[in-house]
N, C-alpha and C. Protein backbone atom coordinates (compact mmCIF):
# COMPACT_ATOMS: atom_id res chain seq x y z
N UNK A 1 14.00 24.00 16.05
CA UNK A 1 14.46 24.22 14.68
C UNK A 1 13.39 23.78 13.69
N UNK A 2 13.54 24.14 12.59
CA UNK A 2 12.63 24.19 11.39
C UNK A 2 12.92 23.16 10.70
N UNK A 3 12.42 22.24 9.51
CA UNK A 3 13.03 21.70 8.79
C UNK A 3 11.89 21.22 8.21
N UNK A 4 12.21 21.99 6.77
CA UNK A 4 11.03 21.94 5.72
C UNK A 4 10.91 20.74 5.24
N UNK A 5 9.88 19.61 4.51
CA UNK A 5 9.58 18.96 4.22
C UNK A 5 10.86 18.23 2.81
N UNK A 6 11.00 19.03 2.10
CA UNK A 6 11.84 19.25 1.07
C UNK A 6 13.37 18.99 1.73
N UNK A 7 13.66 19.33 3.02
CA UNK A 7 15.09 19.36 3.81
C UNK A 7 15.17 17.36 4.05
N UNK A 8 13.93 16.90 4.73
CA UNK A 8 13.61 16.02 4.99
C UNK A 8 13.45 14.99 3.79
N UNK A 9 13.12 15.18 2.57
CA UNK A 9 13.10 14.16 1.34
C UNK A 9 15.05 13.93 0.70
N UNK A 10 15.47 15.31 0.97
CA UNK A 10 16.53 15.06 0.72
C UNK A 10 17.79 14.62 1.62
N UNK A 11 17.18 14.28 3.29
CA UNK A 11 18.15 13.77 3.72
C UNK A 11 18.22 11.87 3.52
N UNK A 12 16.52 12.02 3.44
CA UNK A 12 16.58 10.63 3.06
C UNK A 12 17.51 9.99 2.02
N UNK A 13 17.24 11.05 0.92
CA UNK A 13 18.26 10.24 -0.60
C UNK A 13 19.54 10.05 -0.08
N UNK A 14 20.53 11.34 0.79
CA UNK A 14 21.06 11.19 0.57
C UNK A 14 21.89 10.00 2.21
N UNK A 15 21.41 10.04 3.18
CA UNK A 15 21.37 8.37 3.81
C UNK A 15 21.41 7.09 2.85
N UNK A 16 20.39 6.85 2.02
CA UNK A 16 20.14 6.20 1.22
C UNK A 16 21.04 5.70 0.45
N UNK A 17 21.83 6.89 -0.43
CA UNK A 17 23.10 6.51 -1.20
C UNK A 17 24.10 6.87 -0.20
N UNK A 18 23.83 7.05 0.73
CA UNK A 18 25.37 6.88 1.71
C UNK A 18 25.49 5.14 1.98
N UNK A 19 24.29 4.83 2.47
CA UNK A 19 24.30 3.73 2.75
C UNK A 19 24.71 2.34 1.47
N UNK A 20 23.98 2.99 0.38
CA UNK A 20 24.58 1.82 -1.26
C UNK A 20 25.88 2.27 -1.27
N UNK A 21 26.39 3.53 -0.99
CA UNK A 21 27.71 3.81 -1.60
C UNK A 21 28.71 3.01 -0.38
N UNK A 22 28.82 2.93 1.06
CA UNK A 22 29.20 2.31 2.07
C UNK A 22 29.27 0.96 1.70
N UNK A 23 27.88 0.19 1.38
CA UNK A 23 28.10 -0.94 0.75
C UNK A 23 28.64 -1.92 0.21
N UNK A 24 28.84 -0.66 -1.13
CA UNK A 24 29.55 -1.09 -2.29
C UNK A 24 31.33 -1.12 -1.72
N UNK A 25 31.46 0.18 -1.08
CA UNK A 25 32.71 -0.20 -0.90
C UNK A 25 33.59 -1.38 0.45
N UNK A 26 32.28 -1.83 1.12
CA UNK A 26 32.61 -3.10 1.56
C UNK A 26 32.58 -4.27 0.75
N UNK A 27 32.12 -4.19 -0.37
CA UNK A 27 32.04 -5.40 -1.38
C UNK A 27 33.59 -5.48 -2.11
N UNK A 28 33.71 -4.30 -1.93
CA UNK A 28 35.53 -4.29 -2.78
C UNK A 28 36.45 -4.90 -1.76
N UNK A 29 36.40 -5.28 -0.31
CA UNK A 29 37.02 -6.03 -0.34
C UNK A 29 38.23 -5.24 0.52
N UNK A 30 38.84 -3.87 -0.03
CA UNK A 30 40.12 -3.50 -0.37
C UNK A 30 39.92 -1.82 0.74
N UNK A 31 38.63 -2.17 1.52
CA UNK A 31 38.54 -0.65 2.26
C UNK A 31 39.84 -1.36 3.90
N UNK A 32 40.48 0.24 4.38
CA UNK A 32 41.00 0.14 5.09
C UNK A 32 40.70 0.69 6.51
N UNK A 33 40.77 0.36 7.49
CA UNK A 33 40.61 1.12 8.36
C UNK A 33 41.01 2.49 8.36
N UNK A 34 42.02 3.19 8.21
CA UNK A 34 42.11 4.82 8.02
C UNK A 34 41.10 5.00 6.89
N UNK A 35 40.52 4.41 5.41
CA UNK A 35 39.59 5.15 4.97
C UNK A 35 38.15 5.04 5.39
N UNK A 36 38.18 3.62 6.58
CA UNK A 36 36.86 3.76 7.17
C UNK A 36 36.69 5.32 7.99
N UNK A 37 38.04 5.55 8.79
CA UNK A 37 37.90 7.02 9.71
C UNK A 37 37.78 7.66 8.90
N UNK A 38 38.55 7.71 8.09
CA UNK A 38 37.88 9.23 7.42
C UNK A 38 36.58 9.74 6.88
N UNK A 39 36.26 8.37 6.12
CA UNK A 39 34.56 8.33 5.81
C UNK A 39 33.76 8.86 7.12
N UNK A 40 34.04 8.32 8.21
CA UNK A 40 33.08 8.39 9.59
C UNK A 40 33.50 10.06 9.88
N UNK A 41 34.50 10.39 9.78
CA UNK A 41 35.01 11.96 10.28
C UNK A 41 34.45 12.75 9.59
N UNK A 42 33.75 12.49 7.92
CA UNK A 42 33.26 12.89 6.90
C UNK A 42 31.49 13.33 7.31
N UNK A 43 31.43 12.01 7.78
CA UNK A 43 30.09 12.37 7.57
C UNK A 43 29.73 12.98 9.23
């Protein structure tokens, strides 16, 4: 498979803010296991 340079800058960002956005919502405290599955089924 192919995967243009440009495919590759943007998987980084968006790992990146998967990973701050994951984060953040372990900092709240208030995540549940069913919205951890779904997040994981998500991505």
């Amino acid at each position: 498979m192919y995967f243009a340079p440009e495919h590759s800058y943007v998987s980084a960002l968006l790992c990146a803010s998967l990973v701050v956005y994951l984060r953040h919502l372990s900092i709240q405290k208030n995540v549940t296991v069913p919205q951890w599955a779904m997040l994981n089924r998500g991505v």
